[in-house]
Protein backbone atom coordinates (compact mmCIF):
# COMPACT_ATOMS: atom_id res chain seq x y z
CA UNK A 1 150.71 145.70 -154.89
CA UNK A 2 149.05 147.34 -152.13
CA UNK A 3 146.25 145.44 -149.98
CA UNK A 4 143.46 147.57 -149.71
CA UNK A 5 141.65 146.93 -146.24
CA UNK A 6 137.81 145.80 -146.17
CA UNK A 7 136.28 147.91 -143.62
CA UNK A 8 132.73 146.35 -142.39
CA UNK A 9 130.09 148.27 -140.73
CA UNK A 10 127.26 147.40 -138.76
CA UNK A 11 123.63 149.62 -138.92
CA UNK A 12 121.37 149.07 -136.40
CA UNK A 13 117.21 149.65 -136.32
CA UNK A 14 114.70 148.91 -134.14
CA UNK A 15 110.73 148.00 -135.20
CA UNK A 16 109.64 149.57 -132.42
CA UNK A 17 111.25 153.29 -133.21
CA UNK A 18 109.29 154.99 -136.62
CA UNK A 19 112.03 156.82 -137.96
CA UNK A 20 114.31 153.47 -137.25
CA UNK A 21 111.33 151.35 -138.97
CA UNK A 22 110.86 153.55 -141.86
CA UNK A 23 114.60 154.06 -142.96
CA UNK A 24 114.88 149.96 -142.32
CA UNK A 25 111.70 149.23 -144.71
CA UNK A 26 113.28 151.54 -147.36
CA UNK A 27 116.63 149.45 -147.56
CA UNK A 28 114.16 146.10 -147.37
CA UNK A 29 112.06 147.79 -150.70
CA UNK A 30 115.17 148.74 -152.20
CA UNK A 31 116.94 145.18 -152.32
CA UNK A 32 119.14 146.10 -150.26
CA UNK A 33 119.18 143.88 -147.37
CA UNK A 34 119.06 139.48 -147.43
CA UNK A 35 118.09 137.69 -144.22
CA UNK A 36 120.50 135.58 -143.03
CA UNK A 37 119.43 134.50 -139.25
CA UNK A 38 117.80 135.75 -135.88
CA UNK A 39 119.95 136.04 -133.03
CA UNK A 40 117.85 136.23 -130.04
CA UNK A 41 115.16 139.37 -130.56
CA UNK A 42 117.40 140.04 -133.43
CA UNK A 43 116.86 139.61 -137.56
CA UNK A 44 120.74 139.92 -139.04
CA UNK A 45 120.78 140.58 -142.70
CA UNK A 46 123.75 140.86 -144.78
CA UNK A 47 123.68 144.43 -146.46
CA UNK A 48 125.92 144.43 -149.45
CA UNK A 49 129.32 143.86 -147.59
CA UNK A 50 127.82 144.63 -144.09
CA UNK A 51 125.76 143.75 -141.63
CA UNK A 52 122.56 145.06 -140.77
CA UNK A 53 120.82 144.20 -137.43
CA UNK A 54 116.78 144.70 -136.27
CA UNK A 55 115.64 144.75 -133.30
CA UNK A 56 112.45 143.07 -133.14
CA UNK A 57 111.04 144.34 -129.50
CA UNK A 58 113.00 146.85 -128.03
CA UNK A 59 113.59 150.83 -128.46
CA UNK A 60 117.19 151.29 -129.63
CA UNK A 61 118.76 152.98 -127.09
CA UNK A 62 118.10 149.64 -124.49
CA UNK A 63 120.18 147.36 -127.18
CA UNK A 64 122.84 146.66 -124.44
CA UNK A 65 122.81 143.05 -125.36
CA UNK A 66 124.14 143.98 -128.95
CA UNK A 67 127.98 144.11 -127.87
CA UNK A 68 127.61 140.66 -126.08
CA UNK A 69 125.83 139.29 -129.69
CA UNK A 70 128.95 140.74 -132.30
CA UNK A 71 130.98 138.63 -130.38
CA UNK A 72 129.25 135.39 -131.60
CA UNK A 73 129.08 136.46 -135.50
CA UNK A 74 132.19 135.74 -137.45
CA UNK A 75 132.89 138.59 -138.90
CA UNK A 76 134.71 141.82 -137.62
CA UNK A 77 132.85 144.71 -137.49
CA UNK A 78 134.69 148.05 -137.73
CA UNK A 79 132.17 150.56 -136.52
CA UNK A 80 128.26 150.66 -135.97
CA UNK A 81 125.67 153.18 -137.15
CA UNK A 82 122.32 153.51 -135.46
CA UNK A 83 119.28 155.14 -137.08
CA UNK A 84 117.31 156.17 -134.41
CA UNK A 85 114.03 159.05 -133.90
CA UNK A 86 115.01 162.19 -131.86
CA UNK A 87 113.07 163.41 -128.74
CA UNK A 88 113.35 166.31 -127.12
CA UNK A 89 111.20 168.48 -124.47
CA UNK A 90 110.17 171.40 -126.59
CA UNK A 91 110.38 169.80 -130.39
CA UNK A 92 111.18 171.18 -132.94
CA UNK A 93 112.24 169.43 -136.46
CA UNK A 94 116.12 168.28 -136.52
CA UNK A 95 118.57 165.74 -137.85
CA UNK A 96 121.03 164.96 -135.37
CA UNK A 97 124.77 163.03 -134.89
CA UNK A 98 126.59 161.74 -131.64
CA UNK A 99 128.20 159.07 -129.73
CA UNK A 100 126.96 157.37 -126.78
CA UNK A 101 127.24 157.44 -122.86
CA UNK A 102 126.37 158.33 -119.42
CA UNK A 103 128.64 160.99 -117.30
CA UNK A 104 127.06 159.72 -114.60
CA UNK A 105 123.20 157.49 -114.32
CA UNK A 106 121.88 155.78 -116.63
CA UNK A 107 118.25 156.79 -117.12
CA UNK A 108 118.05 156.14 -120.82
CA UNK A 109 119.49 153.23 -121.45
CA UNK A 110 123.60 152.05 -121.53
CA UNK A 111 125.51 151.51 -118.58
CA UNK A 112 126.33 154.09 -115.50
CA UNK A 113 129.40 156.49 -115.70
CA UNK A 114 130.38 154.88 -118.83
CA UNK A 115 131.00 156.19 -122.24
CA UNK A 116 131.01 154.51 -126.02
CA UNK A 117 133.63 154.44 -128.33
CA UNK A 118 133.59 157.40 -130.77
CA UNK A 119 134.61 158.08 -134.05
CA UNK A 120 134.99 161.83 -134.37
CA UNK A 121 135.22 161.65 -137.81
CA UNK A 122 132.11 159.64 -138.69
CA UNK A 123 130.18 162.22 -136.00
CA UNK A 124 131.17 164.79 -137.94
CA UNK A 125 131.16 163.37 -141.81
CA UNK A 126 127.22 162.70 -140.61
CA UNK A 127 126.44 165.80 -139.29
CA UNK A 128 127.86 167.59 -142.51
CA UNK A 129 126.27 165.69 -144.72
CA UNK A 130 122.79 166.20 -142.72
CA UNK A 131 122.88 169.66 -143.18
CA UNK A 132 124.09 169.66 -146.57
CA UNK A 133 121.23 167.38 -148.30
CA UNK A 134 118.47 168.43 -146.28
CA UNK A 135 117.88 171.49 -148.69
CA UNK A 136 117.61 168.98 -151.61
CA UNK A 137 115.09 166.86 -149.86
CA UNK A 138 112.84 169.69 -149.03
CA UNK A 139 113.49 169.77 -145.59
CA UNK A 140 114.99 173.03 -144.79
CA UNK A 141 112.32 173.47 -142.06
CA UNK A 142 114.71 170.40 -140.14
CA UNK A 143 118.12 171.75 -137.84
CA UNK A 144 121.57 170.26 -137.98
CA UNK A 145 123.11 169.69 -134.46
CA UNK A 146 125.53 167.62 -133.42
CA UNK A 147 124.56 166.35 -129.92
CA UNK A 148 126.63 165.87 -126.67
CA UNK A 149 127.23 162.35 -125.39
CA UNK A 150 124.20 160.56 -123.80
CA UNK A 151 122.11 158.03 -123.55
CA UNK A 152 122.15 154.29 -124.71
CA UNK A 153 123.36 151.24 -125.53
CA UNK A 154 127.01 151.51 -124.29
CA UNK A 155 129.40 149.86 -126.62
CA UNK A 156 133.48 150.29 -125.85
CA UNK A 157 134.60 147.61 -128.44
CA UNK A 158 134.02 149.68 -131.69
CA UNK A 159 133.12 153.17 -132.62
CA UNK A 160 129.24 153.98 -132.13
CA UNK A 161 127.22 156.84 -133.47
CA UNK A 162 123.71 157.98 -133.71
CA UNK A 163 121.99 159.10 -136.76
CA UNK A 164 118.63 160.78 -135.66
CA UNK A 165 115.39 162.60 -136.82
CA UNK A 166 112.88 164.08 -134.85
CA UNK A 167 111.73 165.80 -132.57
CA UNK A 168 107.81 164.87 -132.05
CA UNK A 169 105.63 162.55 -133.48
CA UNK A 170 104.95 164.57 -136.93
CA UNK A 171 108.38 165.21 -137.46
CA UNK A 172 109.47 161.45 -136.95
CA UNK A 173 106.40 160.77 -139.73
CA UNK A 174 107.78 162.54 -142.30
CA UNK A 175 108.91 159.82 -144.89
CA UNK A 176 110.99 162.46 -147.02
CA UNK A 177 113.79 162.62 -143.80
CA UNK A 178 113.16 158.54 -143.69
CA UNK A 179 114.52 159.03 -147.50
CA UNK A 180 117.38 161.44 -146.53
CA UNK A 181 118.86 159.13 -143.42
CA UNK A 182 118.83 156.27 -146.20
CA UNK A 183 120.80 158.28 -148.47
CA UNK A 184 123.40 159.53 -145.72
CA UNK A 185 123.78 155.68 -144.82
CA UNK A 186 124.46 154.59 -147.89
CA UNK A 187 127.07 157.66 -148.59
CA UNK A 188 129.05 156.48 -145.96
CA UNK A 189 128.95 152.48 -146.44
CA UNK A 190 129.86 153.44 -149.76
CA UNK A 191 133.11 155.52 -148.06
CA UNK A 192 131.81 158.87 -149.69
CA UNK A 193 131.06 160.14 -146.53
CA UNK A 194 135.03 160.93 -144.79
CA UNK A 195 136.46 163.60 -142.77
CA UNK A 196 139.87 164.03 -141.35
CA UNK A 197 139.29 167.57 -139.64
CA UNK A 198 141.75 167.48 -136.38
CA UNK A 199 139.91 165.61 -133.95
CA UNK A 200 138.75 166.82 -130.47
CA UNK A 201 136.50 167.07 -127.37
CA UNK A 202 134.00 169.69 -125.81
CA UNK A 203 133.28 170.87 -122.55
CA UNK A 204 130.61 173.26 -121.07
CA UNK A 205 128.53 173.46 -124.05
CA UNK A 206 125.32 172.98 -124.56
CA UNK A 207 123.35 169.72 -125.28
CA UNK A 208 123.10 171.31 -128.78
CA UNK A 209 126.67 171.91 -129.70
CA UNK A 210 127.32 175.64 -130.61
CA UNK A 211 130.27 174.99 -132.92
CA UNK A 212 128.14 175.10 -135.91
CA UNK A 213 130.67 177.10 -138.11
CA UNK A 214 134.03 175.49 -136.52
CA UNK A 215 132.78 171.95 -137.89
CA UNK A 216 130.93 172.90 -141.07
CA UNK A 217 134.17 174.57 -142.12
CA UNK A 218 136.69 171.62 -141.35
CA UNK A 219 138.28 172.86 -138.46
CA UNK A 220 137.29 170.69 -136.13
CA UNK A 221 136.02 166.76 -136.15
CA UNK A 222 134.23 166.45 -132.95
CA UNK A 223 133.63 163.62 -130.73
CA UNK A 224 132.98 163.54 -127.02
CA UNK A 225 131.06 166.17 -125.75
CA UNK A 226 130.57 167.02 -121.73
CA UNK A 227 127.52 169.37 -121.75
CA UNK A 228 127.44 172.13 -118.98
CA UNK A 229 124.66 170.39 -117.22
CA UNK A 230 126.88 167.88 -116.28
CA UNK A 231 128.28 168.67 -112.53
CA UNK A 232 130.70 167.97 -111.37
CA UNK A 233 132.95 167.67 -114.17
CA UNK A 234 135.57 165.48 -112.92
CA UNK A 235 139.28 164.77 -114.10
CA UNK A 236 137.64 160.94 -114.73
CA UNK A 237 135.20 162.32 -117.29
CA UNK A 238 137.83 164.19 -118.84
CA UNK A 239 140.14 161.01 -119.13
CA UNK A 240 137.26 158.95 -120.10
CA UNK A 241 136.53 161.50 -123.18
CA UNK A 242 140.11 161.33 -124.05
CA UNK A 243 140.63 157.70 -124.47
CA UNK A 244 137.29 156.67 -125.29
CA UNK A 245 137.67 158.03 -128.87
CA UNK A 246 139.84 155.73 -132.13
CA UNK A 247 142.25 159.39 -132.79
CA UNK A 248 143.39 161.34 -129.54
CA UNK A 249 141.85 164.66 -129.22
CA UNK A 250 144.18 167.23 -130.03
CA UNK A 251 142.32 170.16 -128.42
CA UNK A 252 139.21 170.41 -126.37
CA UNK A 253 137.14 173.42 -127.03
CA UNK A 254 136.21 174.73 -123.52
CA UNK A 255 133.03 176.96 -123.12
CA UNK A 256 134.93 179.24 -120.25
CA UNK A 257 131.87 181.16 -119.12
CA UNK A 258 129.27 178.11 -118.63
CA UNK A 259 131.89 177.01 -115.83
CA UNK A 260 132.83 177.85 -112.55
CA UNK A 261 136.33 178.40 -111.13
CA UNK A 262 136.55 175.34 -109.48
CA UNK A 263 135.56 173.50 -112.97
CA UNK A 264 137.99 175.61 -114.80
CA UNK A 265 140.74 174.27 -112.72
CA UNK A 266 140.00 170.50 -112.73
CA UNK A 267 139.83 171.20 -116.64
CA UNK A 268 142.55 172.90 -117.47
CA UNK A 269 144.66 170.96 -115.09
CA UNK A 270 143.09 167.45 -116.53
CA UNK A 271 143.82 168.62 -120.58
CA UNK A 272 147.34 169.68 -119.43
CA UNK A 273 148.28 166.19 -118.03
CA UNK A 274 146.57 165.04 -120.90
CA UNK A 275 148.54 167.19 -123.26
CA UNK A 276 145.62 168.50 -124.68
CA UNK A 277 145.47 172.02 -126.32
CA UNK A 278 143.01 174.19 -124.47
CA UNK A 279 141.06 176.61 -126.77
CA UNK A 280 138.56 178.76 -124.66
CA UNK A 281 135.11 179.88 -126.33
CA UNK A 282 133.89 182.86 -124.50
């Protein structure tokens, strides 16, 4: 007989964050989630085979104790989803998906020139579903994007990714997306959200990736992204993005005209060492 392996996931909230909040008290309504203990500025509740943690005090992209506190639970967690609000400068209403990071400082949370573990799959399974549901949940006014790598907490032990809405105050109000991100959570604990599109990288797009039609279709499952604002890009980055993910990168999609010459090199010479197939969006 085959053994069937029990995967167990971790979501993350914070009080402090409305969107987090809301999508938290709709699992607590539901019966979802039994306390079992506070760790620290932490409530840990068991979640019907997982584990769901709440940050008490502090916004969710500053939980860089969290790594530090899996380590003294005694279970194994596979892979940890954060529910999180969305900011932007000029907002406008979106669901969003990524992985953590910093290419370089760390001015919103994590750690400095260091980059989270991602699961492209689970990036991309998110951001598909996102757009997918919204339309039934009367939200068609809300954009799908999947998001480049930034911000905090930094975690390299297990996959991370971020589940967001936003971007301004009214949009992180609206209780209908609260109800959406609950159903998208559940979908995947309940391993009906899966994708196993080849996976790979991107570099030189923008912070809202433009590959709307490449991973909607199944061509691609993305995770690491290194947005063209990022400069230098540096053969370090490049390796980072490459191991820093649970399935190599086969290919990186390279935005060729957001870079200069001197980028294009360090690139093309990093993915060759790498063995990674270069495909050029012009």
């Amino acid at each position: 007989m085959d053994l069937v392996e029990t995967r167990m996931y971790g979501i993350v909230f914070s009080k402090v964050d409305p969107v987090s909040r809301g999508v938290f008290e709709i699992f607590n309504k539901n019966g979802n989630l039994k306390y079992r203990l506070n760790m620290g500025s932490y409530e840990v509740y068991d979640l019907g085979g997982n584990l769901a943690f709440y940050a008490l005090d502090r916004d969710i992209v500053y939980l860089d104790d969290l790594e530090e506190l899996l380590q003294r639970i005694p279970e194994k967690l596979q892979e940890l989803i954060f529910v999180s609000r969305h900011a932007m400068k000029n907002p406008r209403p979106m669901f969003t998906s990524h992985v953590t990071g910093n290419w370089s400082t760390a001015e919103l949370g994590g750690k400095p020139n260091t980059i989270s573990l991602a699961n492209p799959h689970t990036i991309t399974a998110f951001y598909r579903e996102l757009c997918r549901v919204r339309h039934e949940y009367g939200l068609e006014n809300f954009e799908c994007h999947v998001e480049a790598t930034h911000h905090g907490p930094t975690i390299e032990s297990m996959p991370v990714t971020f589940v967001e809405q936003g971007s301004s105050e009214n949009d992180w109000s609206v209780s209908r997306g609260w109800e959406l991100l609950y159903h998208v959570v559940n979908e995947f604990l309940d391993g009906k959200l899966v994708s196993n599109s080849e996976p790979s990288i991107s570099i030189g797009d923008l912070h809202y990736l433009t590959m709307d039609n490449r991973i909607i279709s199944g061509e691609t499952d993305i995770g690491h992204a290194i947005p063209k604002y990022i400069k230098p890009v540096t053969e370090d980055m490049i390796i980072k993005a490459v191991k820093m993910m649970i399935d190599k990168p086969t290919k990186a999609y390279v935005s060729w005209k957001s870079i200069d010459n001197e980028t294009r090199k360090v690139v093309t010479e990093a993915l060759n060492r790498l063995g990674i197939r270069i495909i050029k969006r012009t």
